[in-house]
PDB file of N, CA and C in Angstrom:
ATOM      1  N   UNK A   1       3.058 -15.518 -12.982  1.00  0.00           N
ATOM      2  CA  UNK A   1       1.796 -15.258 -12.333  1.00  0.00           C
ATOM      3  C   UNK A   1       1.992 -14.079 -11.375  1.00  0.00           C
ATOM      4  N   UNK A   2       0.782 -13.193 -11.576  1.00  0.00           N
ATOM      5  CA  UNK A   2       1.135 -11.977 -10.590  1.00  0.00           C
ATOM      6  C   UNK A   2      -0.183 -12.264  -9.258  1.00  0.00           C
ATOM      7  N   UNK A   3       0.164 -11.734  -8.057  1.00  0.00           N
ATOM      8  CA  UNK A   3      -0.752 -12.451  -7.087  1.00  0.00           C
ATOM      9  C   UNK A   3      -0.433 -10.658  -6.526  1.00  0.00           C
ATOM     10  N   UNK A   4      -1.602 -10.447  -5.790  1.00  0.00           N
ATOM     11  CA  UNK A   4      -1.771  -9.714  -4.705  1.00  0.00           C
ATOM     12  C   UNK A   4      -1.839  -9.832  -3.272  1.00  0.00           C
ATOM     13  N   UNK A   5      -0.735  -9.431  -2.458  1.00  0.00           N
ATOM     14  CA  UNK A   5      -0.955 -10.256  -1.086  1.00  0.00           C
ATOM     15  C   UNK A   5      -0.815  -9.227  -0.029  1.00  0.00           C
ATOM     16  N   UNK A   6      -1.929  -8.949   1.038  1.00  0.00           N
ATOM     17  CA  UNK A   6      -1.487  -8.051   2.148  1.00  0.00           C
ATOM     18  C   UNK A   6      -1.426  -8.793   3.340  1.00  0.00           C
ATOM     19  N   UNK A   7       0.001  -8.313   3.457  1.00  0.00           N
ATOM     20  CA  UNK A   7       0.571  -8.993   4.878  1.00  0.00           C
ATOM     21  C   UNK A   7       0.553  -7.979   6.211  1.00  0.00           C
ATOM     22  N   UNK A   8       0.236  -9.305   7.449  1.00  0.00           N
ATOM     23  CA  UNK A   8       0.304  -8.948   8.366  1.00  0.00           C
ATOM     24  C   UNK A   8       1.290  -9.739   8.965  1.00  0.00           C
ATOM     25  N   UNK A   9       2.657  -8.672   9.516  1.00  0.00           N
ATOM     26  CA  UNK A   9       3.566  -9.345  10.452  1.00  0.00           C
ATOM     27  C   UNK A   9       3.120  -9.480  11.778  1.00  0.00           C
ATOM     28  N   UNK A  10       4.223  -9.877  12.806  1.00  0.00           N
ATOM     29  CA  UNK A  10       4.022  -9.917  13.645  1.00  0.00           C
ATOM     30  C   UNK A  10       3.274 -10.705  14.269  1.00  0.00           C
ATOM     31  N   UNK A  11       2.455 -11.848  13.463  1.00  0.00           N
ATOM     32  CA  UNK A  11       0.857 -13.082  13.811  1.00  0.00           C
ATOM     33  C   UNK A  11       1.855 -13.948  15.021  1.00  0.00           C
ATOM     34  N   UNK A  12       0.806 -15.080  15.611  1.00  0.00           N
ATOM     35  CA  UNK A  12       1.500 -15.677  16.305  1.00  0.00           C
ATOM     36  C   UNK A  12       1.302 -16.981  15.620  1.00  0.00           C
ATOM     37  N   UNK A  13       1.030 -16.953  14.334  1.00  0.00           N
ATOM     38  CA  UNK A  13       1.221 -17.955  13.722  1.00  0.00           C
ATOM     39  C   UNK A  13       1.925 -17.395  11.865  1.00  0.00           C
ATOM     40  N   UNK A  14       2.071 -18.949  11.417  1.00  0.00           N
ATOM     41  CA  UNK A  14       2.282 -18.643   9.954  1.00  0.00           C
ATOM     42  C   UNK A  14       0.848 -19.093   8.709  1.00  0.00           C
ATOM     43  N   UNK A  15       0.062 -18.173   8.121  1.00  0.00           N
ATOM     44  CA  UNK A  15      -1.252 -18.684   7.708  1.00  0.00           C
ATOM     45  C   UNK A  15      -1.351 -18.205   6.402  1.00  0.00           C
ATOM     46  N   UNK A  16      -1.642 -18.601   5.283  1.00  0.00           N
ATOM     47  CA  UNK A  16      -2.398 -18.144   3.847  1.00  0.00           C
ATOM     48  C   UNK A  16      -3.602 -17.883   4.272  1.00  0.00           C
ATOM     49  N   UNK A  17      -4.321 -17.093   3.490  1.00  0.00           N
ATOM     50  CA  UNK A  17      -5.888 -17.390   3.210  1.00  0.00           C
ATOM     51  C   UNK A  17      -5.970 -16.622   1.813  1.00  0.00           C
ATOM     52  N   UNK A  18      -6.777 -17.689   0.857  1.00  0.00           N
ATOM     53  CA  UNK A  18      -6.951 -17.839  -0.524  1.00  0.00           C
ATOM     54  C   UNK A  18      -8.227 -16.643  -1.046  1.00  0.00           C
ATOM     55  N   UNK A  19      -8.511 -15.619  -1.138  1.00  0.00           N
ATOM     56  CA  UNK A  19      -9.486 -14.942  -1.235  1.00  0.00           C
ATOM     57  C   UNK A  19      -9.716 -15.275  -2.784  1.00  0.00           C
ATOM     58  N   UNK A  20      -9.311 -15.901  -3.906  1.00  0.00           N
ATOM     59  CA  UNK A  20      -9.105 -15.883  -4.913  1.00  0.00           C
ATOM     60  C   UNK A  20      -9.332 -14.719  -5.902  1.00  0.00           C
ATOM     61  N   UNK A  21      -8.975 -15.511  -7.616  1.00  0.00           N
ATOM     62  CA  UNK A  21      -8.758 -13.948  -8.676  1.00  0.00           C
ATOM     63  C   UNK A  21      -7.167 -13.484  -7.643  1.00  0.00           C
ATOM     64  N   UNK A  22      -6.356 -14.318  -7.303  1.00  0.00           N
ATOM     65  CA  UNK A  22      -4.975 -14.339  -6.737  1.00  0.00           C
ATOM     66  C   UNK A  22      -4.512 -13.010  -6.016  1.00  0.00           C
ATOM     67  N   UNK A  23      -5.472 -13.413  -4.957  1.00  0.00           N
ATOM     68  CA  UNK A  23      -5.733 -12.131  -3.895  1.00  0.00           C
ATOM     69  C   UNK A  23      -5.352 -13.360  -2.265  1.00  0.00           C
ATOM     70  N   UNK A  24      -4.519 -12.549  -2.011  1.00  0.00           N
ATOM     71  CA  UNK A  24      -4.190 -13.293  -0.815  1.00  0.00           C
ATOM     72  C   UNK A  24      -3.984 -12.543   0.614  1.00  0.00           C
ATOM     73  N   UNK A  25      -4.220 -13.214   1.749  1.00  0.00           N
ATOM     74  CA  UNK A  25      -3.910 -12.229   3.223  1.00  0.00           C
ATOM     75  C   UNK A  25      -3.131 -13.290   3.829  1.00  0.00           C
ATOM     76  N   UNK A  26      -1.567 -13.308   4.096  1.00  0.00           N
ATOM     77  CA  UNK A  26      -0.653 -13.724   4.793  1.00  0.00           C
ATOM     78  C   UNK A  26      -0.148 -13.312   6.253  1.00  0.00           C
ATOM     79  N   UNK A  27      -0.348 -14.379   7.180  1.00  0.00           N
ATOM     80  CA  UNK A  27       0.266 -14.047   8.624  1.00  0.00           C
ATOM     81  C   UNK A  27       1.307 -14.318   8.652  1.00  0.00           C
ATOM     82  N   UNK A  28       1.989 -13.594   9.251  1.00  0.00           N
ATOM     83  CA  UNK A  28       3.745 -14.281   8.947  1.00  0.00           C
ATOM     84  C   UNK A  28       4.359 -13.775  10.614  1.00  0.00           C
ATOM     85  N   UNK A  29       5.260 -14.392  11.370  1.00  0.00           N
ATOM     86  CA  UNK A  29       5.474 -14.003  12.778  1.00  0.00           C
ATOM     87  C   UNK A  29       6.822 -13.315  12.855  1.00  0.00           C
ATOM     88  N   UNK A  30       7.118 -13.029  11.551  1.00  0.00           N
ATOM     89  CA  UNK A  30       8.678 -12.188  11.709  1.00  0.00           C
ATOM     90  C   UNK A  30       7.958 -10.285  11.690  1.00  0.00           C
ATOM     91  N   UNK A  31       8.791  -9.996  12.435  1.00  0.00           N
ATOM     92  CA  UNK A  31       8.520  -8.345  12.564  1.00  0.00           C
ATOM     93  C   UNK A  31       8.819  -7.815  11.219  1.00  0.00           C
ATOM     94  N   UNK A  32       8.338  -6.184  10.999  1.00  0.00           N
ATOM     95  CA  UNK A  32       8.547  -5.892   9.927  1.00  0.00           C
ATOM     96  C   UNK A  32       9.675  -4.852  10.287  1.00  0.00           C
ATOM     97  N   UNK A  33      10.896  -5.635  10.472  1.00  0.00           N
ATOM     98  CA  UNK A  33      12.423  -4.400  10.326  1.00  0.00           C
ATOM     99  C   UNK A  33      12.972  -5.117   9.999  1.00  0.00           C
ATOM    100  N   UNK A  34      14.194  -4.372   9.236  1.00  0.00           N
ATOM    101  CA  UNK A  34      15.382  -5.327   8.810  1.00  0.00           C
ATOM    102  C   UNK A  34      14.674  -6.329   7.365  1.00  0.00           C
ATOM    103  N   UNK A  35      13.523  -6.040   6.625  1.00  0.00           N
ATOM    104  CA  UNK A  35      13.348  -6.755   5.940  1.00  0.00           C
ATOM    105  C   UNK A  35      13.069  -8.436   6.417  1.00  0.00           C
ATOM    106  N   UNK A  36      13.311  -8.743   7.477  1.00  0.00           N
ATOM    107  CA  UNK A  36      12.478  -9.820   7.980  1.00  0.00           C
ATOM    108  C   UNK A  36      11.546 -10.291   7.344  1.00  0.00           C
ATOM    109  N   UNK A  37      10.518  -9.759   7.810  1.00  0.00           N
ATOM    110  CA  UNK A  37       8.892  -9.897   7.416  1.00  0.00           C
ATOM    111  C   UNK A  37       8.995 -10.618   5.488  1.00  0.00           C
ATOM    112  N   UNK A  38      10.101  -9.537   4.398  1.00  0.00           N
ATOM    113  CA  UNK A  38       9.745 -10.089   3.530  1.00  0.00           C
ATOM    114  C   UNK A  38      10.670 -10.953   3.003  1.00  0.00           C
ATOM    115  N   UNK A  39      11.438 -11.410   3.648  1.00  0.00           N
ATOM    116  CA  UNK A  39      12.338 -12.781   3.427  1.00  0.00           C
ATOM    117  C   UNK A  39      11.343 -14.036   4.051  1.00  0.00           C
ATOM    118  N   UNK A  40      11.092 -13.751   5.173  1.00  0.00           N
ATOM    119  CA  UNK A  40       9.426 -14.731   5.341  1.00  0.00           C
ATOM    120  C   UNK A  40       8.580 -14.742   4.567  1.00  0.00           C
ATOM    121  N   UNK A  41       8.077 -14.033   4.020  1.00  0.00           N
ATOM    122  CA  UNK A  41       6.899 -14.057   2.628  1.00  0.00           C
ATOM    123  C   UNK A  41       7.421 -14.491   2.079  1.00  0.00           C
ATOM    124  N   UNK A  42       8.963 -14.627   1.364  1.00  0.00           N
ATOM    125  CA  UNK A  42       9.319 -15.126  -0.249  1.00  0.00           C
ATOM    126  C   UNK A  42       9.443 -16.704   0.303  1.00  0.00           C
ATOM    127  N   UNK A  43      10.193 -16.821   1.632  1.00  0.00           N
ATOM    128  CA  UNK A  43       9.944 -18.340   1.613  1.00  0.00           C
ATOM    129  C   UNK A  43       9.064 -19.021   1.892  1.00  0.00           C
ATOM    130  N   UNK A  44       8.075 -18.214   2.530  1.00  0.00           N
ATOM    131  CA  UNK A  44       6.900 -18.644   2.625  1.00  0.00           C
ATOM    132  C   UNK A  44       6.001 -19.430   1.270  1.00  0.00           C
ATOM    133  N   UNK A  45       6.290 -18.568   0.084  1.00  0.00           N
ATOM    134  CA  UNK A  45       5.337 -18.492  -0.862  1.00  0.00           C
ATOM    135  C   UNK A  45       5.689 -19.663  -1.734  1.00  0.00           C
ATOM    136  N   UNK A  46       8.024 -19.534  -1.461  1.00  0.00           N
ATOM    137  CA  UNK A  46       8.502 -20.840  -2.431  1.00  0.00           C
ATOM    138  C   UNK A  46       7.796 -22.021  -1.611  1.00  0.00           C
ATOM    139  N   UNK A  47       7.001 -22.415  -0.654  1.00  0.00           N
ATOM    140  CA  UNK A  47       6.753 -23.341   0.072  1.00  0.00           C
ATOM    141  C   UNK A  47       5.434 -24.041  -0.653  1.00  0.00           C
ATOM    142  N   UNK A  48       4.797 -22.400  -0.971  1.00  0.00           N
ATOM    143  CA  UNK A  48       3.182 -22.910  -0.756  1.00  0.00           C
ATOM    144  C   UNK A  48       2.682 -23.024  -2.551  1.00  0.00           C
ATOM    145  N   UNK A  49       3.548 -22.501  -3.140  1.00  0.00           N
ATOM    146  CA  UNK A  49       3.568 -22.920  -4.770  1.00  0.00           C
ATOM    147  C   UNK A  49       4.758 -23.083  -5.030  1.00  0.00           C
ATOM    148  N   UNK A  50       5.572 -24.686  -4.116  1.00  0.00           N
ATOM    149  CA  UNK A  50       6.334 -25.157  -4.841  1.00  0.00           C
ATOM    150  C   UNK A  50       6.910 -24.413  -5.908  1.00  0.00           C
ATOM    151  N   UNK A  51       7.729 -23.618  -5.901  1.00  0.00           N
ATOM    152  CA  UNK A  51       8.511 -22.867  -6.760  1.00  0.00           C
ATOM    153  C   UNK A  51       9.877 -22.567  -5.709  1.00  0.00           C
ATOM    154  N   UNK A  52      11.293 -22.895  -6.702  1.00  0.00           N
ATOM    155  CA  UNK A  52      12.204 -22.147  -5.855  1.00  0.00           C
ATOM    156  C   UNK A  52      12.153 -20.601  -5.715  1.00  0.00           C
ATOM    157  N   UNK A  53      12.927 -20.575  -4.443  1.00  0.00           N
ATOM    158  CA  UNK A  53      12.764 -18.539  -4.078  1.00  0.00           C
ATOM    159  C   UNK A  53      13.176 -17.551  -5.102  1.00  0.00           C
ATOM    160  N   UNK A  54      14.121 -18.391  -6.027  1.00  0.00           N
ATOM    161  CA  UNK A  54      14.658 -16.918  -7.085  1.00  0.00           C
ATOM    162  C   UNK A  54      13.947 -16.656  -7.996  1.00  0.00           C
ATOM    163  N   UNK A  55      12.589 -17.671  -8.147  1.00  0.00           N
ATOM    164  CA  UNK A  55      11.607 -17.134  -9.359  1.00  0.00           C
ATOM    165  C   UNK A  55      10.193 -16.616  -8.836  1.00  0.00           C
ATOM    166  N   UNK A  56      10.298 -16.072  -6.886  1.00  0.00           N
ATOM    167  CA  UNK A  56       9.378 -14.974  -6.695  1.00  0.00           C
ATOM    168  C   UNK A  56      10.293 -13.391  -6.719  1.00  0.00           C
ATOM    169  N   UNK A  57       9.611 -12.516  -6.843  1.00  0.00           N
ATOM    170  CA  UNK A  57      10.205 -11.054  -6.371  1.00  0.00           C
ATOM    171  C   UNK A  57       8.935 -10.444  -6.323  1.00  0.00           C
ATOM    172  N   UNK A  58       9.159  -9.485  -5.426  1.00  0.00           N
ATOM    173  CA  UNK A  58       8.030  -8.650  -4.954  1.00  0.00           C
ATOM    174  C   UNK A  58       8.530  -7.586  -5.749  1.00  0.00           C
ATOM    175  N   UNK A  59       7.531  -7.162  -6.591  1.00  0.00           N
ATOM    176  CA  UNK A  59       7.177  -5.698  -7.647  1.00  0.00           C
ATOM    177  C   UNK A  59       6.929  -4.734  -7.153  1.00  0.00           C
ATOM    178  N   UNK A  60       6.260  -4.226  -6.013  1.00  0.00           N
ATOM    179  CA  UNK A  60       5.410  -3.471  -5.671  1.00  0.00           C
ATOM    180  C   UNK A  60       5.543  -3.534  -3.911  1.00  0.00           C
ATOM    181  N   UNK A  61       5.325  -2.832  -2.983  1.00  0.00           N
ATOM    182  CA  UNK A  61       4.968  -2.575  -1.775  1.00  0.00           C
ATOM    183  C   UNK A  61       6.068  -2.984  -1.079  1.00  0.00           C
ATOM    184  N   UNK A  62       7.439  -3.098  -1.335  1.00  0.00           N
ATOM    185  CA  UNK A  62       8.464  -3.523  -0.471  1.00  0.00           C
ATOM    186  C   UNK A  62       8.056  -2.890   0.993  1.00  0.00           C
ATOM    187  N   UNK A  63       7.533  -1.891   1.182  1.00  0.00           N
ATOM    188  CA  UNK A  63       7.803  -1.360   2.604  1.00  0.00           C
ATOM    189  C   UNK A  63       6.323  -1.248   3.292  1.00  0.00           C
ATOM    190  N   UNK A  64       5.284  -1.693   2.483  1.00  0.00           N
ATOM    191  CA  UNK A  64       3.866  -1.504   3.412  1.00  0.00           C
ATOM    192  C   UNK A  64       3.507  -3.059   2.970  1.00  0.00           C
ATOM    193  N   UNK A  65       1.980  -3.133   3.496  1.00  0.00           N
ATOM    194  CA  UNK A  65       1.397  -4.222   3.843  1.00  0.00           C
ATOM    195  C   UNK A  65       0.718  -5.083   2.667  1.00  0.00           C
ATOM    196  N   UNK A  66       0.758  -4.201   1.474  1.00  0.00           N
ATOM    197  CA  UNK A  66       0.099  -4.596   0.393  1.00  0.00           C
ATOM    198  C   UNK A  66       0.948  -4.494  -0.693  1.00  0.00           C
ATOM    199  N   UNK A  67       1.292  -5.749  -0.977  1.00  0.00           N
ATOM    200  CA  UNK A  67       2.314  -6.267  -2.073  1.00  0.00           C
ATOM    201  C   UNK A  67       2.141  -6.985  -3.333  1.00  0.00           C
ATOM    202  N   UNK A  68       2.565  -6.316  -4.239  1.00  0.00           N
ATOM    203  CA  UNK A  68       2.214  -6.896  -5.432  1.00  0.00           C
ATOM    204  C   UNK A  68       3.530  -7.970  -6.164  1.00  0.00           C
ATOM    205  N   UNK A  69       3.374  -9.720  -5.967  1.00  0.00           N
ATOM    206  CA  UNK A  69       4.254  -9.814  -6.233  1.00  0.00           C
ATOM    207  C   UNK A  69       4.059 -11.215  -7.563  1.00  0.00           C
ATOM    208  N   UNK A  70       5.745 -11.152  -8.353  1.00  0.00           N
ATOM    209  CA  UNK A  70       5.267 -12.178  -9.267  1.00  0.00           C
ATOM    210  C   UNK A  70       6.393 -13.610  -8.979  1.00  0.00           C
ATOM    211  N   UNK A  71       5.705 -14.019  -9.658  1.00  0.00           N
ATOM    212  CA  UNK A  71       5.554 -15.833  -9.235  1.00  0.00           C
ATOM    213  C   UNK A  71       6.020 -16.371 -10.859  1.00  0.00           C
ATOM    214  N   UNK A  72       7.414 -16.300 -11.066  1.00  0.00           N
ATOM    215  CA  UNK A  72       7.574 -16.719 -12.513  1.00  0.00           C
ATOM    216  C   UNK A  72       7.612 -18.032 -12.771  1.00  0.00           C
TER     217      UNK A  72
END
């Protein structure tokens, strides 16, 4: 499954919101250096569709806010 998700680091919380057609806006409270931010998204995501972490990878947007990632 391929999902579209633009993240915002830095929240003071951790939040999904489902826009559906697998369009998503993620708060996540890790900064975005050091890759932080997207080691929080991947475990974030193994959380929220029950899937272990080695069958997400992000395809697309490693370094900005809008990430295209798949969900095998």
């Amino acid at each position: 499954m391929i999902i579209h998700v633009k993240v915002k680091p830095n929240s003071s919380e951790k939040k999904i919101i489902d826009f559906g057609n697998n369009r998503y806006l993620i708060y996540l409270t890790s900064p975005p250096e050091d890759n932080r931010a997207n080691i929080e998204l991947i475990n974030f995501l193994s959380k929220h569709f029950t899937t272990p972490v080695k069958n997400i990878k992000i395809k697309f947007g490693m370094t900005g806010h809008d990430k295209v990632i798949d969900i095998g």
